[in-house]
PDB file of N, CA and C in Angstrom:
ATOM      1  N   UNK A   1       0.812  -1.201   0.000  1.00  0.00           N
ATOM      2  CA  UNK A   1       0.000   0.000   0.000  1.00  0.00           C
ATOM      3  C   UNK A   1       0.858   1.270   0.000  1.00  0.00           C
ATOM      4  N   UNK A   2       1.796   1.199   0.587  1.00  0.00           N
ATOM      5  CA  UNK A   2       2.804   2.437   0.894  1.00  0.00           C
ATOM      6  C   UNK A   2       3.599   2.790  -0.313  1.00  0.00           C
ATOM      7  N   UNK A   3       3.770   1.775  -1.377  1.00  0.00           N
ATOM      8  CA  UNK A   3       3.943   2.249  -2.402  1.00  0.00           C
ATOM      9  C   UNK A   3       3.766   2.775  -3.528  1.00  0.00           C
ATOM     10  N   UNK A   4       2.070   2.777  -3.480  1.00  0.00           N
ATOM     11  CA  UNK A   4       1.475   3.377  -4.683  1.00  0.00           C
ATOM     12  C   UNK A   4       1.124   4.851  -4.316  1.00  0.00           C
ATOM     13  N   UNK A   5       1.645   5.396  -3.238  1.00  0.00           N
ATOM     14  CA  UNK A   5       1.929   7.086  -3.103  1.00  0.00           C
ATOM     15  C   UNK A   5       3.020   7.327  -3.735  1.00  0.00           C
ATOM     16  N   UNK A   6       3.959   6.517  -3.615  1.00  0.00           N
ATOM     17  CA  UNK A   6       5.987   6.675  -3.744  1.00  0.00           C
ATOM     18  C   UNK A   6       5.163   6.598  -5.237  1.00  0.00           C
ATOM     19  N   UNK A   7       4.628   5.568  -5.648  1.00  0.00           N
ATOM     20  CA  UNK A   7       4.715   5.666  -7.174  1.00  0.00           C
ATOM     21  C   UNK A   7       3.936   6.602  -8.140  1.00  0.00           C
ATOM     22  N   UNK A   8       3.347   6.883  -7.763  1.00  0.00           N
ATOM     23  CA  UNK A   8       2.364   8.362  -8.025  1.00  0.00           C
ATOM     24  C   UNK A   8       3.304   9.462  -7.806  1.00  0.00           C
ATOM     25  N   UNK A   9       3.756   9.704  -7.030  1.00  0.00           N
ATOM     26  CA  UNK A   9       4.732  11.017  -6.816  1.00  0.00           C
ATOM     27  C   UNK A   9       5.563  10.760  -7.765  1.00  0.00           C
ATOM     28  N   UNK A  10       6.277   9.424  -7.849  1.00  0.00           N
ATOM     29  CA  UNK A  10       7.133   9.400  -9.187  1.00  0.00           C
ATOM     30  C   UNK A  10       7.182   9.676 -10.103  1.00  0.00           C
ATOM     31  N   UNK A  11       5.671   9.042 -10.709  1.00  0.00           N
ATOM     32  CA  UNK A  11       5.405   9.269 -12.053  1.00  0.00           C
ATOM     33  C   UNK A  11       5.046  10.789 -12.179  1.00  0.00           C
ATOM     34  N   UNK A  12       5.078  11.713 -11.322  1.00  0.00           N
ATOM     35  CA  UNK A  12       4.300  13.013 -11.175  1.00  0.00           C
ATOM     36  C   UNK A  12       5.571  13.714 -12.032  1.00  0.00           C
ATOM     37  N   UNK A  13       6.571  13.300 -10.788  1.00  0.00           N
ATOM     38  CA  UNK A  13       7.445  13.919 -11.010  1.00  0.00           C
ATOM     39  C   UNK A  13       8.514  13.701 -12.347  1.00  0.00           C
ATOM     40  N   UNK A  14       8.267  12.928 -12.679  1.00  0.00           N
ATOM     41  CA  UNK A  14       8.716  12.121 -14.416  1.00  0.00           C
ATOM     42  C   UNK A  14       8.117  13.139 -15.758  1.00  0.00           C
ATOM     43  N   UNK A  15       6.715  13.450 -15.354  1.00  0.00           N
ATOM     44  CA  UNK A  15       6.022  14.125 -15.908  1.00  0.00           C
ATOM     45  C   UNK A  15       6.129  15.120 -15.809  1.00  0.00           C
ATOM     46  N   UNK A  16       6.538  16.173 -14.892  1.00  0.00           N
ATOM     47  CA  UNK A  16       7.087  17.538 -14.598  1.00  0.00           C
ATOM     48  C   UNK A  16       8.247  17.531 -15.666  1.00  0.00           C
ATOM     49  N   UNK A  17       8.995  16.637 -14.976  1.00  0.00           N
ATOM     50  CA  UNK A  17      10.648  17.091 -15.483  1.00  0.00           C
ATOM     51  C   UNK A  17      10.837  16.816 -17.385  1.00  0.00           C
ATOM     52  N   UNK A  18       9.802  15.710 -17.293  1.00  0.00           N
ATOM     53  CA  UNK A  18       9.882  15.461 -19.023  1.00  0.00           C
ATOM     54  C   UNK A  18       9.124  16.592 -19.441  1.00  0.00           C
ATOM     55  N   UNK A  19       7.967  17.577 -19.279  1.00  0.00           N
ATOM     56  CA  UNK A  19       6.888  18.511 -19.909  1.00  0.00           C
ATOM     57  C   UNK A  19       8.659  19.509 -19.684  1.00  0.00           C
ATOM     58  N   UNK A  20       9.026  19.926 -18.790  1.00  0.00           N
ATOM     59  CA  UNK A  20      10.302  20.912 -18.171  1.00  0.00           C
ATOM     60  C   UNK A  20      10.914  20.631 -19.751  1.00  0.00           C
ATOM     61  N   UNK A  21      11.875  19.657 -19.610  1.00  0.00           N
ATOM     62  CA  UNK A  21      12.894  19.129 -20.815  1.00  0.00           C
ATOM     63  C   UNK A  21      12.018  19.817 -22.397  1.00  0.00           C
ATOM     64  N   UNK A  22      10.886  19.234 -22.429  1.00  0.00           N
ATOM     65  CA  UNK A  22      10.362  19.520 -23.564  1.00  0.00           C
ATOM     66  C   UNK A  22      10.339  21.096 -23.919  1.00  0.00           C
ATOM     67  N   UNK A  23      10.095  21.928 -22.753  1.00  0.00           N
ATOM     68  CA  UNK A  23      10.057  23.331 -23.150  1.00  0.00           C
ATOM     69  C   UNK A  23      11.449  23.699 -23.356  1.00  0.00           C
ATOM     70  N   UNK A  24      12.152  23.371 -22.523  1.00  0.00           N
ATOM     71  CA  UNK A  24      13.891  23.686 -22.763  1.00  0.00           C
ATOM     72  C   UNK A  24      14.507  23.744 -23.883  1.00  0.00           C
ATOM     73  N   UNK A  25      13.953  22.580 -24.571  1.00  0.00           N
ATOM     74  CA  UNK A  25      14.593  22.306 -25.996  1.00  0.00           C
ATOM     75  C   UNK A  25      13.927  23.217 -27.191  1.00  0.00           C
ATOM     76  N   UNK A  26      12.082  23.498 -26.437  1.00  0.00           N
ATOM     77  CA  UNK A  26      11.612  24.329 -27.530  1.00  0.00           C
ATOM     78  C   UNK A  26      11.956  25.809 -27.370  1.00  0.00           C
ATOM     79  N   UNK A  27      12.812  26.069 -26.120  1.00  0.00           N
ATOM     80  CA  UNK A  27      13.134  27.525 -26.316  1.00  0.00           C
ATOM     81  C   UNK A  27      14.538  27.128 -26.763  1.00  0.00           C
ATOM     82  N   UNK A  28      15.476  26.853 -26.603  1.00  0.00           N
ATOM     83  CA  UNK A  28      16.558  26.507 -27.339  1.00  0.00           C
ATOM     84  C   UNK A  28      16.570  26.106 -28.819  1.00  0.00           C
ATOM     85  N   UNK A  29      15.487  25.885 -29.541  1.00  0.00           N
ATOM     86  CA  UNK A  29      14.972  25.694 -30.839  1.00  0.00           C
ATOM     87  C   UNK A  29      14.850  27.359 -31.388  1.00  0.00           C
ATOM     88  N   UNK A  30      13.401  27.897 -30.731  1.00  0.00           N
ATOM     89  CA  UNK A  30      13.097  29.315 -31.238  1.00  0.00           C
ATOM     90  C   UNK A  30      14.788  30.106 -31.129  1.00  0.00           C
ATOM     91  N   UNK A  31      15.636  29.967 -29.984  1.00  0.00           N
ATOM     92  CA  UNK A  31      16.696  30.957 -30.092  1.00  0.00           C
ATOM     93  C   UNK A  31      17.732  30.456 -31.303  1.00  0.00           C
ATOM     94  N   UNK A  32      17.516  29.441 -31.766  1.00  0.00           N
ATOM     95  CA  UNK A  32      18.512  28.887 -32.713  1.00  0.00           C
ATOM     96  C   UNK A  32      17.751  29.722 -34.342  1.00  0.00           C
ATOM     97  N   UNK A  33      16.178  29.777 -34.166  1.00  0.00           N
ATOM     98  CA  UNK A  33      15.809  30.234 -35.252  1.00  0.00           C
ATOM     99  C   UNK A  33      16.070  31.884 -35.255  1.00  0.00           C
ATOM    100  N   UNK A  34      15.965  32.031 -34.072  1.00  0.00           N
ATOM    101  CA  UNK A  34      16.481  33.579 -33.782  1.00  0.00           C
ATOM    102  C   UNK A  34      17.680  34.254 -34.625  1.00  0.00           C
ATOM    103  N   UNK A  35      18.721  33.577 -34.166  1.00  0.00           N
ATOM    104  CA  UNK A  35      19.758  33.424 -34.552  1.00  0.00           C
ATOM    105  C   UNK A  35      20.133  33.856 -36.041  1.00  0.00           C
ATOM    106  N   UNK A  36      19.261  32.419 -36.597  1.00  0.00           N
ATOM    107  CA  UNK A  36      19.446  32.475 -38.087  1.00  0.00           C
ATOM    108  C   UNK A  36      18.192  34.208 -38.964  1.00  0.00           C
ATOM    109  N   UNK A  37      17.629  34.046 -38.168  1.00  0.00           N
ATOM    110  CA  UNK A  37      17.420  35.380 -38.590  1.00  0.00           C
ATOM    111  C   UNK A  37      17.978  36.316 -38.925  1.00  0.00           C
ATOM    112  N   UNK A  38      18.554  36.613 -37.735  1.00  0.00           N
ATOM    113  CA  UNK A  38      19.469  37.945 -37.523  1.00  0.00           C
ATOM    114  C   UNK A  38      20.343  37.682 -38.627  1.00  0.00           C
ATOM    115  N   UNK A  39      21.274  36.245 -38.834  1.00  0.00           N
ATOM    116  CA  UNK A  39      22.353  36.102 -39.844  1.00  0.00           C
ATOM    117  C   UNK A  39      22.089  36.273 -41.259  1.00  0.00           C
ATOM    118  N   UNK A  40      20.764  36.005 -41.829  1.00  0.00           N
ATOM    119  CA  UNK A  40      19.815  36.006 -42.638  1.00  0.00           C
ATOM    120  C   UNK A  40      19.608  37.948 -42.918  1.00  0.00           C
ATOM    121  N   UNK A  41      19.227  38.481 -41.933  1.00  0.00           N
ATOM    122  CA  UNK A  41      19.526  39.712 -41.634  1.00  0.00           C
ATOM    123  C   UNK A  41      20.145  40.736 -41.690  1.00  0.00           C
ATOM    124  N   UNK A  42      21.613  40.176 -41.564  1.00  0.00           N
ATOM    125  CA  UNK A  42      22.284  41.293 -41.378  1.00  0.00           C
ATOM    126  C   UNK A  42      23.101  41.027 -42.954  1.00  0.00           C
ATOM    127  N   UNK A  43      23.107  39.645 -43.268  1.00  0.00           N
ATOM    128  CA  UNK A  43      23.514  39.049 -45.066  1.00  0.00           C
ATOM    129  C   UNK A  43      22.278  39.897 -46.358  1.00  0.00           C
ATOM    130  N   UNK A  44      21.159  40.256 -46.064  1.00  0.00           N
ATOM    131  CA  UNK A  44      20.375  40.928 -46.762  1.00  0.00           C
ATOM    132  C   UNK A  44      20.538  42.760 -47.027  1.00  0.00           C
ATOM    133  N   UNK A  45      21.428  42.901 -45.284  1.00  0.00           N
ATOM    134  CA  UNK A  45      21.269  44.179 -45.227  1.00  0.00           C
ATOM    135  C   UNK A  45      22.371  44.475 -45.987  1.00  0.00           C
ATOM    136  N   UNK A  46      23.386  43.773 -46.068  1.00  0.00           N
ATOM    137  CA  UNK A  46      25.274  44.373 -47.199  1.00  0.00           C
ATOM    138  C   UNK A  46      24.657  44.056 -48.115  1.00  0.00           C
ATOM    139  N   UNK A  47      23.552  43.241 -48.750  1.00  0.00           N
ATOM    140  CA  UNK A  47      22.988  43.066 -50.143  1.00  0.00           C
ATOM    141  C   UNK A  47      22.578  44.596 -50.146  1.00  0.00           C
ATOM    142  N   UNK A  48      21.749  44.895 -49.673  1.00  0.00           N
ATOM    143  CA  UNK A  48      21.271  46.239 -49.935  1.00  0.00           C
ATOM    144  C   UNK A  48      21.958  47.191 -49.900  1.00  0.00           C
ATOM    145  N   UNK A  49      22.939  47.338 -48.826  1.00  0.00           N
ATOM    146  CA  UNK A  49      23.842  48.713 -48.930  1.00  0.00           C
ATOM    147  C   UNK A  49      24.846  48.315 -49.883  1.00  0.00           C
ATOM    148  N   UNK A  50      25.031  47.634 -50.703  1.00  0.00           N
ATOM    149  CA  UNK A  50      26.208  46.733 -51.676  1.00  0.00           C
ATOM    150  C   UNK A  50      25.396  46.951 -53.605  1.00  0.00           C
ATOM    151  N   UNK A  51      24.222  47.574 -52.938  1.00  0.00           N
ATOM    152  CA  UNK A  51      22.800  47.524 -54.270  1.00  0.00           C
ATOM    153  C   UNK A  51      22.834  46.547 -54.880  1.00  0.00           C
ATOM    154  N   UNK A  52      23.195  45.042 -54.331  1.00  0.00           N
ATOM    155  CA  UNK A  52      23.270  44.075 -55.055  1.00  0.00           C
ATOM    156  C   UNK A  52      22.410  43.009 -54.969  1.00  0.00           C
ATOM    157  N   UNK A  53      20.966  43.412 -54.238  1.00  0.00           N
ATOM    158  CA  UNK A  53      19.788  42.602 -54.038  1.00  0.00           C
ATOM    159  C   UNK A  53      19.444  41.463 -55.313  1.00  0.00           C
ATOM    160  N   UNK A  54      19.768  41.570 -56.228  1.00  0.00           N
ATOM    161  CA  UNK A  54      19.225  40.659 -57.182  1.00  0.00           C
ATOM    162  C   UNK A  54      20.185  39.704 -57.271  1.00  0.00           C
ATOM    163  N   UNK A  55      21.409  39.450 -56.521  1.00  0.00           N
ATOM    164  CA  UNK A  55      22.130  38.980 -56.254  1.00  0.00           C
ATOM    165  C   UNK A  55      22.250  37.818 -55.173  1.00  0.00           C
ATOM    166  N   UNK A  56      21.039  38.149 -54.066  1.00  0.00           N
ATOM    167  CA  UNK A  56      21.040  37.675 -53.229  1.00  0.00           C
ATOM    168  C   UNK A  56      20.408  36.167 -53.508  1.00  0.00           C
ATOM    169  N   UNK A  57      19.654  35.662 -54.690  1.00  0.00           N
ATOM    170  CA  UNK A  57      19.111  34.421 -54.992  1.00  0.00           C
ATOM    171  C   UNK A  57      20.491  33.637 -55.464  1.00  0.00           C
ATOM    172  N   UNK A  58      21.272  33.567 -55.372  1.00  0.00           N
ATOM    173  CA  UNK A  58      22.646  33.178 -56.332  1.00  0.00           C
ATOM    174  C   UNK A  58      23.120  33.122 -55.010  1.00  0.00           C
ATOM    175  N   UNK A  59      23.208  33.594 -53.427  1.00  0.00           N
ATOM    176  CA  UNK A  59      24.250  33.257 -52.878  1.00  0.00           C
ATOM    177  C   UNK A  59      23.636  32.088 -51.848  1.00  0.00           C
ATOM    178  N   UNK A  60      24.819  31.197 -51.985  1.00  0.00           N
ATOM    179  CA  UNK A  60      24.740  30.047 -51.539  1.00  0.00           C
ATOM    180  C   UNK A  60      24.210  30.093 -49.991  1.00  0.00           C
ATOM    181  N   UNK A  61      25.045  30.907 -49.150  1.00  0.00           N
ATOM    182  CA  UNK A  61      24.651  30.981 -47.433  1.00  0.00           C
ATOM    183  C   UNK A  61      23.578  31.682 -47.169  1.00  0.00           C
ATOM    184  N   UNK A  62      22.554  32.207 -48.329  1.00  0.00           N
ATOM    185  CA  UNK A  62      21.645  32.648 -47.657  1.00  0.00           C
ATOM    186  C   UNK A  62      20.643  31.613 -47.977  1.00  0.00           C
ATOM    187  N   UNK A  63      20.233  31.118 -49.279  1.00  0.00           N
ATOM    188  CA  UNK A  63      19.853  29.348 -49.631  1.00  0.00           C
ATOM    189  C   UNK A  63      19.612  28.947 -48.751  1.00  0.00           C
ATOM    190  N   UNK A  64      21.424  28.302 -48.014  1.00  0.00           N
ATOM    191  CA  UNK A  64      21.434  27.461 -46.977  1.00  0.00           C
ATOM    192  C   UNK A  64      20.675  27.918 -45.634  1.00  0.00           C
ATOM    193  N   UNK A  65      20.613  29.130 -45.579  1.00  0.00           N
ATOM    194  CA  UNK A  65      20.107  29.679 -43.761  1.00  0.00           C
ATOM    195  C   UNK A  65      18.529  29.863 -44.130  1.00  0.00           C
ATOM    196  N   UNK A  66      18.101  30.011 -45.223  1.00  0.00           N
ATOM    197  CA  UNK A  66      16.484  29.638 -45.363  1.00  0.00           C
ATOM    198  C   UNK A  66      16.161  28.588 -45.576  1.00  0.00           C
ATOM    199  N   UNK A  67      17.028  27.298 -45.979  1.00  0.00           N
ATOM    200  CA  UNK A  67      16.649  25.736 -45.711  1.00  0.00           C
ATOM    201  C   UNK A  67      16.618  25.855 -44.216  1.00  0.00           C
ATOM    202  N   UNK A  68      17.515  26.479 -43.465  1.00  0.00           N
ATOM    203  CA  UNK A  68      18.159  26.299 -41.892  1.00  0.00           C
ATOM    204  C   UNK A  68      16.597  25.963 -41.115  1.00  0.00           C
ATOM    205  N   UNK A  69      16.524  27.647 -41.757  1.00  0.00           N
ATOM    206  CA  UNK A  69      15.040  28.503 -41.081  1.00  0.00           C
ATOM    207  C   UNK A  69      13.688  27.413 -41.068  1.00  0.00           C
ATOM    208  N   UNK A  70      13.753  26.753 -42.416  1.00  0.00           N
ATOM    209  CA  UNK A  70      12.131  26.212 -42.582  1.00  0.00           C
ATOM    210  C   UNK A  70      12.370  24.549 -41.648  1.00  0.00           C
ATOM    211  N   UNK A  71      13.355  24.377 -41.114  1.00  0.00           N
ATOM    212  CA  UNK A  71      13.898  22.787 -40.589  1.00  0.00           C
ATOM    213  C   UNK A  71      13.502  23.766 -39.139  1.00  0.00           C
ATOM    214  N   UNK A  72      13.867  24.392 -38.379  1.00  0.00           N
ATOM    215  CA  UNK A  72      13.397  25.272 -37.194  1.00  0.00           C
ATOM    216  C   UNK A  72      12.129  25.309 -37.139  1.00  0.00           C
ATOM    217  N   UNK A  73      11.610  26.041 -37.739  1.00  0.00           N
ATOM    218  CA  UNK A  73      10.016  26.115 -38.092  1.00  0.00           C
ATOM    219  C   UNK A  73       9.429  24.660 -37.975  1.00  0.00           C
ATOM    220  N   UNK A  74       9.804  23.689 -38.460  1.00  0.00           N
ATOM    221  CA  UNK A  74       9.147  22.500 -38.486  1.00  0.00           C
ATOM    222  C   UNK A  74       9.475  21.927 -37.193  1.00  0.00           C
ATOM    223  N   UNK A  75      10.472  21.995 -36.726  1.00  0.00           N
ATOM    224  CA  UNK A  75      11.076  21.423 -35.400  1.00  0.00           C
ATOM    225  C   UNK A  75      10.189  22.196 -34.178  1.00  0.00           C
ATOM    226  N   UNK A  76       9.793  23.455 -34.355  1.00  0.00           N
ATOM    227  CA  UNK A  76       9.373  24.521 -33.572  1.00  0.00           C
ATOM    228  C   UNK A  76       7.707  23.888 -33.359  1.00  0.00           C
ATOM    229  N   UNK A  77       7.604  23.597 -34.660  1.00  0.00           N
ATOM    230  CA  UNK A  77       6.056  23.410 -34.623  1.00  0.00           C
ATOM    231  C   UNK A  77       5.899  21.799 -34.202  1.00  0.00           C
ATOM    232  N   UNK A  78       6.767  21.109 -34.241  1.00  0.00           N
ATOM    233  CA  UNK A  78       6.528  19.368 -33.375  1.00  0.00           C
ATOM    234  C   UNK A  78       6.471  19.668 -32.061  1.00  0.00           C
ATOM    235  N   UNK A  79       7.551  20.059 -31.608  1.00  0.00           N
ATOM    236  CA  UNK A  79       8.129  20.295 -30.441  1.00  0.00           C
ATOM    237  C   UNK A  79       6.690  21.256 -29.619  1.00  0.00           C
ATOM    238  N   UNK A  80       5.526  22.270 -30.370  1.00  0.00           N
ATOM    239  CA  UNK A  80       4.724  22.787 -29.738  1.00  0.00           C
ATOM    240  C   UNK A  80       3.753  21.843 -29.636  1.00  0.00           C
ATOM    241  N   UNK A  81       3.392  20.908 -30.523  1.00  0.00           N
ATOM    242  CA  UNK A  81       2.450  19.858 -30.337  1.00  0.00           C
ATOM    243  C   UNK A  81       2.695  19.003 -29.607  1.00  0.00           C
ATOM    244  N   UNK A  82       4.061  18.543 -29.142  1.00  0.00           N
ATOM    245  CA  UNK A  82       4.226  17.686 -28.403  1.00  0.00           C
ATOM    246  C   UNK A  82       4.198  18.402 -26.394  1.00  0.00           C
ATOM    247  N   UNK A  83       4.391  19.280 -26.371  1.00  0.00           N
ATOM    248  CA  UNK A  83       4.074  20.267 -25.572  1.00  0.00           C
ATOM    249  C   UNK A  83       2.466  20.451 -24.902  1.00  0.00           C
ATOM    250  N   UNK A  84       1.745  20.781 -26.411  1.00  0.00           N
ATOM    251  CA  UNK A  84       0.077  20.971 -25.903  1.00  0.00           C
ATOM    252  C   UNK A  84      -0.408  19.611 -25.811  1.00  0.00           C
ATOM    253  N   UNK A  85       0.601  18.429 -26.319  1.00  0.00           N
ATOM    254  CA  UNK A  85      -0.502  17.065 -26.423  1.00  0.00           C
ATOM    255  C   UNK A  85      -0.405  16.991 -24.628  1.00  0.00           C
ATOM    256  N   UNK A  86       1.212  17.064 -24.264  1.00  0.00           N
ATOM    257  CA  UNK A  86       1.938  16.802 -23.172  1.00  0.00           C
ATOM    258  C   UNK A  86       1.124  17.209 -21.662  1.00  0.00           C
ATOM    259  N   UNK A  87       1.115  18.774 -22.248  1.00  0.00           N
ATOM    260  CA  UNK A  87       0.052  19.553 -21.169  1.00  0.00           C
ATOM    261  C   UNK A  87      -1.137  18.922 -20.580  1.00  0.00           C
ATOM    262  N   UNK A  88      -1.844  18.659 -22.111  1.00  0.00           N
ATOM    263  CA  UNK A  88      -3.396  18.452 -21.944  1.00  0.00           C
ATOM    264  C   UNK A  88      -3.569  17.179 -21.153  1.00  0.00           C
ATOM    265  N   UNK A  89      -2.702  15.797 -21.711  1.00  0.00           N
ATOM    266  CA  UNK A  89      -2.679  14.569 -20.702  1.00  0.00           C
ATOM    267  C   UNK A  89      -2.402  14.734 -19.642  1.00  0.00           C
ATOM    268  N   UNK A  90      -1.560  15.629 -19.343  1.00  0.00           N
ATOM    269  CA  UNK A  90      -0.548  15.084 -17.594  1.00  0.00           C
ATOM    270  C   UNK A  90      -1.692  16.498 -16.726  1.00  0.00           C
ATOM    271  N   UNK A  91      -2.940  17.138 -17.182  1.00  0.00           N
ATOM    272  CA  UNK A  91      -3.793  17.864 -16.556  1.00  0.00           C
ATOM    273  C   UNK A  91      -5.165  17.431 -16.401  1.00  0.00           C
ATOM    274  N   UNK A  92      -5.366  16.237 -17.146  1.00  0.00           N
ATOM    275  CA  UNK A  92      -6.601  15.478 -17.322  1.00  0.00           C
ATOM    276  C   UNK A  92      -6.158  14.381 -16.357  1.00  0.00           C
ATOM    277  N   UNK A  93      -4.480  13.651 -16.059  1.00  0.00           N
ATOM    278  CA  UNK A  93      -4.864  13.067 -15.013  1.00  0.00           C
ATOM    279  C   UNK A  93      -4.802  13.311 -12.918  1.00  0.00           C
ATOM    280  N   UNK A  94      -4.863  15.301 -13.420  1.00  0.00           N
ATOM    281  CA  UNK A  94      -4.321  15.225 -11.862  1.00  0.00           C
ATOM    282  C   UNK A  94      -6.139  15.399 -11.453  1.00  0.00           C
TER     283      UNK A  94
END
């Protein structure tokens, strides 16, 4: 009998720390997309002061940091579903 408190608190606490982990990684996700923004950003802005905007489809690292961007975005958006699925179960069973 004394153990199905210990094991309830366990699993409580399994469920805290895993919903915890899950947000960690999804703010460490958004700051990674952050990131590529700004780099994305500040590579658009020497296009422009450089007047060489039509230029900017031809360069390879900006390509690559808008593949970067849409792999974030997709990661951003699992990582929120797995979050609201996460929420909604571990509040339906307290």
């Amino acid at each position: 009998m004394s153990e199905t408190p210990l094991n309830k608190l366990k699993n409580g606490a399994l469920n805290y720390a895993s919903a915890l982990l899950l947000r960690v990684d999804l703010i460490a996700e958004e700051s990674r997309l952050n990131n590529k923004f700004e780099l994305l950003g500040k590579k658009v802005t020497s296009f422009i002061k450089n007047d060489t905007l039509h230029a900017v489809k031809d360069d390879p690292g900006i390509v690559e940091l808008i593949g970067a961007i849409h792999e974030n975005e997709e990661r951003i958006k699992e990582l929120k579903n797995r979050c609201n699925k996460g929420c909604s179960s571990s509040s339906e069973k307290d």
